[in-house]
N, C-alpha and C. Protein backbone atom coordinates (compact mmCIF):
# COMPACT_ATOMS: atom_id res chain seq x y z
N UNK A 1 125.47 87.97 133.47
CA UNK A 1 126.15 87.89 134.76
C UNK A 1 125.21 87.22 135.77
N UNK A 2 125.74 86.09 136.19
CA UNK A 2 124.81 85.39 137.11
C UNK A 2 124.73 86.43 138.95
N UNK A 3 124.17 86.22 139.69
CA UNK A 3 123.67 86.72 140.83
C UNK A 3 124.88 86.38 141.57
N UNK A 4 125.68 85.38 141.56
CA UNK A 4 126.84 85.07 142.33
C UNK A 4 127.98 86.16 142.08
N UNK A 5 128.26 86.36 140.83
CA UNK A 5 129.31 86.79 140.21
C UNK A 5 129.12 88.34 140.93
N UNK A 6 127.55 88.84 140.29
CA UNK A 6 127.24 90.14 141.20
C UNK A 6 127.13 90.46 141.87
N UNK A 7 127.18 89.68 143.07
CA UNK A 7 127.09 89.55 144.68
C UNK A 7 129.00 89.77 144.59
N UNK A 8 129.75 89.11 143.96
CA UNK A 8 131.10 89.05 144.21
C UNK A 8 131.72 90.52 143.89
N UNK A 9 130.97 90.37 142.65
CA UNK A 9 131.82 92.29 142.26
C UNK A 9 131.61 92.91 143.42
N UNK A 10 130.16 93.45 144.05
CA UNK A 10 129.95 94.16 144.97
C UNK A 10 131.37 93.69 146.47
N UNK A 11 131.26 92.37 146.63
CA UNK A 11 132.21 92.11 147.79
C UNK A 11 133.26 92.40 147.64
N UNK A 12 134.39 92.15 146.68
CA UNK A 12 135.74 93.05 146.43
C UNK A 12 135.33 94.59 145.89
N UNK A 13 134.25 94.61 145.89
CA UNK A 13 134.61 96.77 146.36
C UNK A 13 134.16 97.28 147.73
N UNK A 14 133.15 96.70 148.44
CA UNK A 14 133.27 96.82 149.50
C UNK A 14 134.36 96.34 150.51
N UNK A 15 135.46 95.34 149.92
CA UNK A 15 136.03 94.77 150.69
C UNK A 15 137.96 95.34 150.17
N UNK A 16 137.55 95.94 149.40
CA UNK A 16 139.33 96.77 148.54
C UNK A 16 138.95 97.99 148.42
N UNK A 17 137.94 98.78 148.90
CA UNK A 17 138.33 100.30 148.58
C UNK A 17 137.29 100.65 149.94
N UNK A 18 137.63 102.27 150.27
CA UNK A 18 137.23 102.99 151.04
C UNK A 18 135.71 103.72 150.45
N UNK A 19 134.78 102.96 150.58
CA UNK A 19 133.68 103.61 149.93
C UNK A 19 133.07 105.27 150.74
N UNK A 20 133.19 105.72 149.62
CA UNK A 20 132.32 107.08 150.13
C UNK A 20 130.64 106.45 150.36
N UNK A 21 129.99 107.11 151.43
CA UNK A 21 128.67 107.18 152.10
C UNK A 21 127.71 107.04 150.59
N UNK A 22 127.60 108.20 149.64
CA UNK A 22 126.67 107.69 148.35
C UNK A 22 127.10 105.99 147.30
N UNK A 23 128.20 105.64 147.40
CA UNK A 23 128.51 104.39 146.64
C UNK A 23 128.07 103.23 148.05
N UNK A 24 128.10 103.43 149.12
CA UNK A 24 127.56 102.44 150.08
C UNK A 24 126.01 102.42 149.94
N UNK A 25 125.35 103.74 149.83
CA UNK A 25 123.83 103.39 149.95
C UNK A 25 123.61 102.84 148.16
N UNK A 26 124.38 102.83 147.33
CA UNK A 26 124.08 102.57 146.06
C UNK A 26 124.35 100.78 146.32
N UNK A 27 125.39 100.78 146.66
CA UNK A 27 125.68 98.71 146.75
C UNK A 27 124.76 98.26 148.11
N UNK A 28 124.17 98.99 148.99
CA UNK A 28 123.38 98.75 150.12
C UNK A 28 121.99 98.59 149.27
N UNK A 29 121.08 99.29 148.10
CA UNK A 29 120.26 99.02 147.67
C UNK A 29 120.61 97.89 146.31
N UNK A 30 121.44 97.64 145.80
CA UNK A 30 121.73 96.77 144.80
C UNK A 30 121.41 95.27 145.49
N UNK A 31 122.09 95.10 146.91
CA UNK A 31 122.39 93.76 147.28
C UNK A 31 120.50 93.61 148.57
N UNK A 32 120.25 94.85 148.95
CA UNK A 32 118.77 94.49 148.94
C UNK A 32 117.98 94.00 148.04
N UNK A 33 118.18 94.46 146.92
CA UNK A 33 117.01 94.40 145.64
C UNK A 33 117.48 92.34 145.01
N UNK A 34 119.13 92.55 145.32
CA UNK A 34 119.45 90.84 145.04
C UNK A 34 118.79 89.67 145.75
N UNK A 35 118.44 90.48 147.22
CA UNK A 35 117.70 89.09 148.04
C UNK A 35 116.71 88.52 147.53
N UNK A 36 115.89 89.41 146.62
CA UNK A 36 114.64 88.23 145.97
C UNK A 36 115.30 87.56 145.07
N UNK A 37 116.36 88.01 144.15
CA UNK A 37 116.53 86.93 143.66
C UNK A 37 117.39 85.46 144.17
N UNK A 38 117.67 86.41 145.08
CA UNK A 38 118.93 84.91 145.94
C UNK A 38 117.52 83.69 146.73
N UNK A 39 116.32 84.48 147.09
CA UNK A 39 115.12 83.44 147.40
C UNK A 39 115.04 82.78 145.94
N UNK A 40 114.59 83.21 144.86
CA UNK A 40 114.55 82.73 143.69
C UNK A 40 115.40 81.52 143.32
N UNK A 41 116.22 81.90 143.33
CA UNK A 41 117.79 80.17 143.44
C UNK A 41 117.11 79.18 144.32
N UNK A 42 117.07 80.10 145.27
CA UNK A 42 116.84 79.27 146.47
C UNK A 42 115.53 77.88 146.52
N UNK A 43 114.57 78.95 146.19
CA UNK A 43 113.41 78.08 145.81
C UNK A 43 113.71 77.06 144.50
N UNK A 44 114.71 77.49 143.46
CA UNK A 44 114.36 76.58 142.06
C UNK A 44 115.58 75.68 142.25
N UNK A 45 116.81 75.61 143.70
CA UNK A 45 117.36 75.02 143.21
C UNK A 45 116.95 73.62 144.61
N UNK A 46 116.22 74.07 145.74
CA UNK A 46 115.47 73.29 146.64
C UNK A 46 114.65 72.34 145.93
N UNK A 47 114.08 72.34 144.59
CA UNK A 47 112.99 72.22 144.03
C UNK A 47 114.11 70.84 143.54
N UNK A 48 115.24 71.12 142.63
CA UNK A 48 115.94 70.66 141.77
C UNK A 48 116.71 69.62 142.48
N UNK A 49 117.33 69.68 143.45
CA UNK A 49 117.50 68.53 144.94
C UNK A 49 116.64 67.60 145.35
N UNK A 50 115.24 68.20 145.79
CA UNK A 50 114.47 66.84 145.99
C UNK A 50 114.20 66.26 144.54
N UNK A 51 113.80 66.65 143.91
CA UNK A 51 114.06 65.20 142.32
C UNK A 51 114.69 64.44 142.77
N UNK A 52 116.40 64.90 142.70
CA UNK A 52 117.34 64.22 143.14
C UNK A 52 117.20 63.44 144.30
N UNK A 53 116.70 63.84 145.63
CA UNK A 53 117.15 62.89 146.66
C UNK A 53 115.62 62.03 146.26
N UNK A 54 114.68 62.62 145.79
CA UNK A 54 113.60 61.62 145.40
C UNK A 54 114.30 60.41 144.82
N UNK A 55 114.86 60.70 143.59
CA UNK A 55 115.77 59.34 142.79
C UNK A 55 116.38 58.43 143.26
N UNK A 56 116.94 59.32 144.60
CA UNK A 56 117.88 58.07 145.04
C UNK A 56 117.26 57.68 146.56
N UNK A 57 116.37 57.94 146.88
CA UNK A 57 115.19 57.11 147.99
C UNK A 57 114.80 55.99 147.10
N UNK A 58 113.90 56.28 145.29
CA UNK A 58 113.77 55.32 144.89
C UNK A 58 114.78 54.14 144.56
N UNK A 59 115.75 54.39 144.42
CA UNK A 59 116.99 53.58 143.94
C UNK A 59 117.68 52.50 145.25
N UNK A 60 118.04 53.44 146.08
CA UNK A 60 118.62 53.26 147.27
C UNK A 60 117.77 52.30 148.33
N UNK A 61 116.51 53.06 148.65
CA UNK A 61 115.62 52.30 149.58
C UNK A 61 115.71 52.34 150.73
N UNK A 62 117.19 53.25 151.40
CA UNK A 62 117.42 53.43 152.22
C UNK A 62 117.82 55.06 152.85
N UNK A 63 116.92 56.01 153.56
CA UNK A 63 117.15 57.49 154.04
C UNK A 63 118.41 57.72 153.50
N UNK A 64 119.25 57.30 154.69
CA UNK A 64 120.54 57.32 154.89
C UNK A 64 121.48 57.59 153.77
N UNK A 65 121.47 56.30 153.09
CA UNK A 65 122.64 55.81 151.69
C UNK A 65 121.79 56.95 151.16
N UNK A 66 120.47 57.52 150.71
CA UNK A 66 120.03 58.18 149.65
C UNK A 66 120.37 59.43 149.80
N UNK A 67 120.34 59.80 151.00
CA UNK A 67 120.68 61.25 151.51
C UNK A 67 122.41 62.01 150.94
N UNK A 68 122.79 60.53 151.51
CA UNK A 68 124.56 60.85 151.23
C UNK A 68 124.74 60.79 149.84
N UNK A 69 124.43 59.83 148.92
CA UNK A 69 124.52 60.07 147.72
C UNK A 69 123.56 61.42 147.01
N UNK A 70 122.72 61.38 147.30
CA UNK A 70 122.21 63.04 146.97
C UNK A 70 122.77 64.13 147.04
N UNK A 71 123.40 64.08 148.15
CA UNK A 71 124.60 65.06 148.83
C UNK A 71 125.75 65.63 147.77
N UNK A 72 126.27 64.12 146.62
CA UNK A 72 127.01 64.42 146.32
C UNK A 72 126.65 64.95 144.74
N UNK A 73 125.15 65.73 144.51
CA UNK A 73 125.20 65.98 143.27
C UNK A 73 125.78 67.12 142.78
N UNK A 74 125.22 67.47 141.71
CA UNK A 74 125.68 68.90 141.50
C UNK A 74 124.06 69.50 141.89
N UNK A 75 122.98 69.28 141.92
CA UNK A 75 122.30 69.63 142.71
C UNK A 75 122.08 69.93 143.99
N UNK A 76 122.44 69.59 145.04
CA UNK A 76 122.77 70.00 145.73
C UNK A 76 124.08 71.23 146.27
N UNK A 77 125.04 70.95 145.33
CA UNK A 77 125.85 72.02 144.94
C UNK A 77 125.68 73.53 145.09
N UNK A 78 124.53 73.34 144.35
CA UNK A 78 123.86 74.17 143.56
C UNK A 78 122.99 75.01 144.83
N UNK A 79 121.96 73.89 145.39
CA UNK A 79 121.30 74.53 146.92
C UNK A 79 121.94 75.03 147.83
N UNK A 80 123.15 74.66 147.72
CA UNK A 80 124.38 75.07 148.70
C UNK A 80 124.87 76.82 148.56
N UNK A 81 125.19 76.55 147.01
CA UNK A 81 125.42 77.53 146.72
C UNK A 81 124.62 79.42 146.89
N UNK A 82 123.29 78.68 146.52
CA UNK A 82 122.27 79.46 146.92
C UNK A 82 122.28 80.61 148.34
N UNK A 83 122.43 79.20 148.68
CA UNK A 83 122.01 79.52 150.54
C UNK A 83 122.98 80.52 150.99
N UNK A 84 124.49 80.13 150.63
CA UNK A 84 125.41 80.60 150.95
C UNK A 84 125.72 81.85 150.28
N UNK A 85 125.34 82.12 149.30
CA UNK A 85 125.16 83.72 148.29
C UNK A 85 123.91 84.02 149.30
N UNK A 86 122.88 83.82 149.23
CA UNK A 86 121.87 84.98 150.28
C UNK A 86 122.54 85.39 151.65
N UNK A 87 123.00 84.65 152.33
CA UNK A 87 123.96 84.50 153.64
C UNK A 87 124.99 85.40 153.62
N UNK A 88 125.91 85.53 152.41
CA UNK A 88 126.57 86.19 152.06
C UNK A 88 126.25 88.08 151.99
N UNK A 89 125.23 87.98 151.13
CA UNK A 89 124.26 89.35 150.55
C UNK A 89 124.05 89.93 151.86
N UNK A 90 123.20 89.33 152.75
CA UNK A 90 122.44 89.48 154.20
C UNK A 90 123.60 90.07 154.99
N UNK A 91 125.16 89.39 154.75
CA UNK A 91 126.03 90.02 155.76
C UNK A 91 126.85 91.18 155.25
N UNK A 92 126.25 91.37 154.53
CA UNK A 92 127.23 92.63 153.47
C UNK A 92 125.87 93.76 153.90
N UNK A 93 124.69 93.42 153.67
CA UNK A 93 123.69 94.20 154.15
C UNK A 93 123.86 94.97 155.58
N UNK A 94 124.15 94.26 156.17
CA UNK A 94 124.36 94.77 157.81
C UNK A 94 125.21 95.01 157.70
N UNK A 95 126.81 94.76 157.22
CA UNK A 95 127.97 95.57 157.22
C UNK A 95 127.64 97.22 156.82
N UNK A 96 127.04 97.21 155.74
CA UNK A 96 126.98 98.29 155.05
C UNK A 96 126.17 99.15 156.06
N UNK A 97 125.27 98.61 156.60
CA UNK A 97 123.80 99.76 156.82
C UNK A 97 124.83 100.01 158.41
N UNK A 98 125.55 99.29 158.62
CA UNK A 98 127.12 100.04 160.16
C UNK A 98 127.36 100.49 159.86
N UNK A 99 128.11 100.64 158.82
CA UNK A 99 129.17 101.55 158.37
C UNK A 99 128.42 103.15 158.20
N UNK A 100 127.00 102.79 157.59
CA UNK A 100 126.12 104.11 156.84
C UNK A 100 125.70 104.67 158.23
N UNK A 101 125.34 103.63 159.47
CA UNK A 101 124.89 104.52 160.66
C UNK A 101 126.29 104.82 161.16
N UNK A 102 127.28 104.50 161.08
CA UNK A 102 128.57 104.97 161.89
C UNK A 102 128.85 106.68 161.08
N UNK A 103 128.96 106.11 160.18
CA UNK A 103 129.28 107.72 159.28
C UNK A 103 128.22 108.90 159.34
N UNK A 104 126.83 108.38 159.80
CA UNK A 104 126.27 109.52 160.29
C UNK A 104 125.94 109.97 161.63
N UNK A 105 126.70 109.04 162.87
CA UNK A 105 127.11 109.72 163.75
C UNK A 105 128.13 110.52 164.26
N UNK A 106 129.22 109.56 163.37
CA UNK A 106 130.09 111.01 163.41
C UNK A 106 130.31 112.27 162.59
N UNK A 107 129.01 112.01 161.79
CA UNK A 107 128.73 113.95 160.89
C UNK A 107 128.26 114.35 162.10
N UNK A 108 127.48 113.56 162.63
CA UNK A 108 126.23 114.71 163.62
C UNK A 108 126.81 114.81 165.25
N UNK A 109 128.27 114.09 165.55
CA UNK A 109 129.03 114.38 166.18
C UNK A 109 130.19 115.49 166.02
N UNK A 110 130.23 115.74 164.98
CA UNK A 110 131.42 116.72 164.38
C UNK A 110 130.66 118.31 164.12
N UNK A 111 129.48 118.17 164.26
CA UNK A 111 128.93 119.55 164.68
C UNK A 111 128.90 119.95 165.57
């Protein structure tokens, strides 16, 4: 199961069911522990792009034309993808850790 896919399971259960407080701090530490690997992508697929826009600076000769055609690899795809799964993780992080401080103000309001 790639890191995307597991980032996704977690988002349709946080996002289709009413999580009880222990299954939130359980997907609240799952999608912490994912951010190193979402840096991990991040770094190998940054790495895997410049090759690419390297290739086509050499080819091209020109920023511009090389940039846009770089743009359209699957490498870059790929960096895209990255970015946008950590981005993703990061906002599910702060959803969750609301929801976990909301639910324990209103325990410690209901006393």
């Amino acid at each position: 199961m790639t890191i995307r896919e597991m980032v996704a399971e977690i988002q349709l259960e946080v996002r289709d069911t009413d999580l009880l407080p222990d299954r939130a701090r359980v997907l609240l530490t799952k999608l912490t522990a994912l951010v190193g690997n979402c840096n991990t992508e991040i770094r190998r697929a940054d790495a895997a792009y410049a090759e690419v826009l390297m290739q086509c600076l050499d080819t091209e000769g020109k920023a511009n034309r090389a940039k846009i055609r770089a743009e359209l690899t699957p490498e870059f795809a790929a960096k895209r993808e990255a970015r946008d799964t950590k981005e993703l993780v990061e906002q599910m992080i702060g959803s969750l850790k609301y929801m976990l401080r909301s639910l324990s103000e209103e325990m410690r309001l209901a006393r």
